[in-house]
C-alpha atoms as a PDB file:
ATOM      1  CA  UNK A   1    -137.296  -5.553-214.849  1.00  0.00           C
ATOM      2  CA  UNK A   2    -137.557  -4.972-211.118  1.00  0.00           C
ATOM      3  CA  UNK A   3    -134.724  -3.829-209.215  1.00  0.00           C
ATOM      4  CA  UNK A   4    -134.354  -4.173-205.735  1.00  0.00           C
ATOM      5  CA  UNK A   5    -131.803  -2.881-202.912  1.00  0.00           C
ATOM      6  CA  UNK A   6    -130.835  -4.251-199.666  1.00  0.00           C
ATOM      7  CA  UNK A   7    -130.203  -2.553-196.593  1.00  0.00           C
ATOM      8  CA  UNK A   8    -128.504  -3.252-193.437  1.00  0.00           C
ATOM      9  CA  UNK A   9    -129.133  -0.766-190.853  1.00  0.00           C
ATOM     10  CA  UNK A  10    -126.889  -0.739-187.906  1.00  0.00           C
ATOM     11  CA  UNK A  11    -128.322   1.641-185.337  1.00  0.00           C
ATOM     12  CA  UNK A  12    -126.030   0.699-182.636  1.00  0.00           C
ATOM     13  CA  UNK A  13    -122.620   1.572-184.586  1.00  0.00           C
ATOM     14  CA  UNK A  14    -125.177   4.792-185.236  1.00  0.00           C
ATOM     15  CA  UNK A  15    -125.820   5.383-181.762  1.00  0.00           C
ATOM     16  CA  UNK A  16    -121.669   5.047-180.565  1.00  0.00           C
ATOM     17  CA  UNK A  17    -120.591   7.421-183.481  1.00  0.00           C
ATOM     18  CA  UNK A  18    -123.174   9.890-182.449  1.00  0.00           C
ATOM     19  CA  UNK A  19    -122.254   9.398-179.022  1.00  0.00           C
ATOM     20  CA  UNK A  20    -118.614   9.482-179.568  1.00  0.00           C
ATOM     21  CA  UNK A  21    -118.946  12.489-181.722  1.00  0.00           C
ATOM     22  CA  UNK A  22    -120.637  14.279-178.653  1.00  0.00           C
ATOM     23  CA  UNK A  23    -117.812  12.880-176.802  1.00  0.00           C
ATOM     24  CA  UNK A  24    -115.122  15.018-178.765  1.00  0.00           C
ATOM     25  CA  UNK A  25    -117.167  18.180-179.768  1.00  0.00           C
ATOM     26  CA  UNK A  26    -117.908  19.033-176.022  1.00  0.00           C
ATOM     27  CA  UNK A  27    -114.230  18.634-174.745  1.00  0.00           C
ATOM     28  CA  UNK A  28    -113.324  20.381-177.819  1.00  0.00           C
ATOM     29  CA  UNK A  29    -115.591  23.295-177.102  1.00  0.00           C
ATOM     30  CA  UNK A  30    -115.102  22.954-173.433  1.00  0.00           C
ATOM     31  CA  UNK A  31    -111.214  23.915-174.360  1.00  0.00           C
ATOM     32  CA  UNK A  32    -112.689  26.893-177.174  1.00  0.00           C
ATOM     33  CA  UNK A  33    -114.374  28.572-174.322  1.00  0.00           C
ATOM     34  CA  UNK A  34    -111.678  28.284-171.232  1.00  0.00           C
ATOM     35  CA  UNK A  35    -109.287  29.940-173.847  1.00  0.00           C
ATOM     36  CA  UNK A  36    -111.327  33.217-174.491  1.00  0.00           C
ATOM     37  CA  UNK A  37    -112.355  33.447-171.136  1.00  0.00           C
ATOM     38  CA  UNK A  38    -108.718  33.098-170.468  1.00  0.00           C
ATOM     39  CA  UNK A  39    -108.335  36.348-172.388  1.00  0.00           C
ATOM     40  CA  UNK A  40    -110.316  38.241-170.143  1.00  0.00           C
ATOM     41  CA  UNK A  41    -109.491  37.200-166.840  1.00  0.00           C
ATOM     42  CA  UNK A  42    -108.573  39.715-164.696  1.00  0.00           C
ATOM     43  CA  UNK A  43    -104.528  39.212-163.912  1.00  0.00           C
ATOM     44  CA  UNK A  44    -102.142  40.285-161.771  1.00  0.00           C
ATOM     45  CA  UNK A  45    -100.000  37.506-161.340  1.00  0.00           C
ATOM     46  CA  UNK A  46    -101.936  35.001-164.009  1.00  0.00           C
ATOM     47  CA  UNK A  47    -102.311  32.884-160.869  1.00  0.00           C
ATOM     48  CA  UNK A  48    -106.349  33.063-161.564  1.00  0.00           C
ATOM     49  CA  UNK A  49    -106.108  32.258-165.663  1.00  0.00           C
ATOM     50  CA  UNK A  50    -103.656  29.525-165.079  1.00  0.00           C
ATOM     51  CA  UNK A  51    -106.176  27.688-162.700  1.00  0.00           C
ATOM     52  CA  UNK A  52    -108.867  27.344-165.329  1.00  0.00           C
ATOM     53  CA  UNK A  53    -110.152  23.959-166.306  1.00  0.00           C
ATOM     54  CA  UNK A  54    -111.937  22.136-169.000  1.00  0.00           C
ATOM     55  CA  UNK A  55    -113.198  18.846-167.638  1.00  0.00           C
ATOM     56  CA  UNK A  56    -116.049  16.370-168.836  1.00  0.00           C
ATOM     57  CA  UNK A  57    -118.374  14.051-167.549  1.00  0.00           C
ATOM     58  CA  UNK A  58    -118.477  11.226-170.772  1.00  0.00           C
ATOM     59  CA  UNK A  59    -121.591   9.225-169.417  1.00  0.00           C
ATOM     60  CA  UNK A  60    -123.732  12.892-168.633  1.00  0.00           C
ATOM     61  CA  UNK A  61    -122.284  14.325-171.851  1.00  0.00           C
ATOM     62  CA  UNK A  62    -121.673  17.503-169.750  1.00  0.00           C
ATOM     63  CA  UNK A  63    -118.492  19.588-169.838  1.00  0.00           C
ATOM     64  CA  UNK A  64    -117.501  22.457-167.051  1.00  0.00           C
ATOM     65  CA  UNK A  65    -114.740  25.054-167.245  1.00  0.00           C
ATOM     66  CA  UNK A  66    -114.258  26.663-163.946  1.00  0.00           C
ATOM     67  CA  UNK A  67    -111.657  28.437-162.084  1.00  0.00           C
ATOM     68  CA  UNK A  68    -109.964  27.398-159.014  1.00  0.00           C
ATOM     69  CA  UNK A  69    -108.717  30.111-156.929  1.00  0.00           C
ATOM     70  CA  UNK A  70    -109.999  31.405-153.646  1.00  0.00           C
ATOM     71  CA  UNK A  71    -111.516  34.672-155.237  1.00  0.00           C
ATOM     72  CA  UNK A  72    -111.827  33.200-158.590  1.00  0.00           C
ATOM     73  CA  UNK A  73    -115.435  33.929-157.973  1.00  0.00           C
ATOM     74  CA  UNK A  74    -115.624  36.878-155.984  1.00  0.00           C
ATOM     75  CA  UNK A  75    -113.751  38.621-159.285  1.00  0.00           C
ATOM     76  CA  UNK A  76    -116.096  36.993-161.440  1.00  0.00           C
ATOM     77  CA  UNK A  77    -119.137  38.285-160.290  1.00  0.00           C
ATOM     78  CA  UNK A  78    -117.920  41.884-158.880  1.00  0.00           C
ATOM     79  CA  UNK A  79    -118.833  44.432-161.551  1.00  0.00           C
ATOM     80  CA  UNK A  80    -117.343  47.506-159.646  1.00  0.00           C
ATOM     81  CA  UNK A  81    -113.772  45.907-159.598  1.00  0.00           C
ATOM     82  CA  UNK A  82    -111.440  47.465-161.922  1.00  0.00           C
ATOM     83  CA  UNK A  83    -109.207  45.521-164.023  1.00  0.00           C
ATOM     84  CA  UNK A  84    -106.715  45.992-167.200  1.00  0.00           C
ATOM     85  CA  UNK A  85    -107.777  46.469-170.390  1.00  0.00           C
ATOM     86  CA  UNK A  86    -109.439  43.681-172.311  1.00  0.00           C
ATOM     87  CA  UNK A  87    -109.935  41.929-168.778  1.00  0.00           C
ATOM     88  CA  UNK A  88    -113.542  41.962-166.630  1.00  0.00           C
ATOM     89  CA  UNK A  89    -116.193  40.324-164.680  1.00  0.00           C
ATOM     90  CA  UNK A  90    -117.692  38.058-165.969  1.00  0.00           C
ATOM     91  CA  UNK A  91    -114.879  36.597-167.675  1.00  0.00           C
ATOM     92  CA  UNK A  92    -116.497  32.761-167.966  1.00  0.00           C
ATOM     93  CA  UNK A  93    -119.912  33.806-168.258  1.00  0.00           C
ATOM     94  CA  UNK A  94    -119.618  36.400-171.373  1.00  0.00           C
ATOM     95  CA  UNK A  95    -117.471  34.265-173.432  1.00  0.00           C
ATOM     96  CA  UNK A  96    -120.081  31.183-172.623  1.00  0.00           C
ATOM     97  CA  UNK A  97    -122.554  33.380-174.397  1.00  0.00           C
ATOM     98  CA  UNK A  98    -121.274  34.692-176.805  1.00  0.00           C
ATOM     99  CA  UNK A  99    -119.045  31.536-178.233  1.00  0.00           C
ATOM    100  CA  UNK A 100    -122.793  29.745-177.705  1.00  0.00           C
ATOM    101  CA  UNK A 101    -123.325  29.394-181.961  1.00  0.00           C
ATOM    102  CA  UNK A 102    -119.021  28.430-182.469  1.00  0.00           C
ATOM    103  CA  UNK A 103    -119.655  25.276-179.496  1.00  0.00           C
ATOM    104  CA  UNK A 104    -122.961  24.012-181.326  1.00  0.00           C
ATOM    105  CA  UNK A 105    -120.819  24.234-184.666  1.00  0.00           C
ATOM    106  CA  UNK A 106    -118.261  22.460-183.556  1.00  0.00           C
ATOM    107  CA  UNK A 107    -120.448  20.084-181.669  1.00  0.00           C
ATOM    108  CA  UNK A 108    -122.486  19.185-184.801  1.00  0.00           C
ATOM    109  CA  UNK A 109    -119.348  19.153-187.119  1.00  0.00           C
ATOM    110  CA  UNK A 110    -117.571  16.238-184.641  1.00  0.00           C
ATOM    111  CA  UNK A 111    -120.838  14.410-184.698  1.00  0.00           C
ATOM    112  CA  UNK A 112    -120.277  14.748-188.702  1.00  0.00           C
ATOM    113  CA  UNK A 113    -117.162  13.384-188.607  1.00  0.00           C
ATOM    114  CA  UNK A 114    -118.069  10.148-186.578  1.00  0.00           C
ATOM    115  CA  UNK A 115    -120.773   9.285-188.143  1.00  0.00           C
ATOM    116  CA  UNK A 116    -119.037   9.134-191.641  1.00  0.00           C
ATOM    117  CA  UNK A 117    -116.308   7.133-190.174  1.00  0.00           C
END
């Protein structure tokens, strides 16, 4: 006896869970990363770690976290400043490297999630 299966493959519904996945895991990691570097910028008067932003660009599938403050920069990139403990230079950049393996986890795991619907 011969059995025989049918499939129905729907790429597009494939495609717009993937996509929509994507969508989610990078504003969700977007948000991971602007709260630890939150917890090392360097603060006075928290003016500088309340300006931080998560945004996204949906059709580029690119997310940004910056900081918006007229020396938001200049304290980023100064190594010689000194600041309290637990706060430094190179608050956005270290946490974007080392929180690099959590953001493709949580990336892949929303991309999971769509796609079993």
């Amino acid at each position: 006896m011969t059995q025989s299966a049918r499939l129905r493959w729907n790429g597009g519904a494939i495609v717009g869970g993937t996509r929509a996945g994507a969508v989610r895991g990078l504003r969700i990691s977007a948000e991971h990363v602007l709260a630890e570097s939150r917890k090392r910028v360097p603060i006075e008067e928290a003016t500088l770690e309340r300006s931080g932003t998560a945004t996204l660009d949906e059709p580029s599938l690119k997310a940004a976290i910056s900081y918006d403050t007229p020396y938001a920069v200049r304290q980023h990139e100064e190594l010689h400043y000194r600041h309290d403990a637990g706060r430094t230079a190179k608050y956005l950049e270290g946490p974007l490297a080392e929180q690099a393996d959590t953001v493709r986890a949580i990336i892949a795991a929303q991309v999971r999630r769509a796609l079993r619907g």
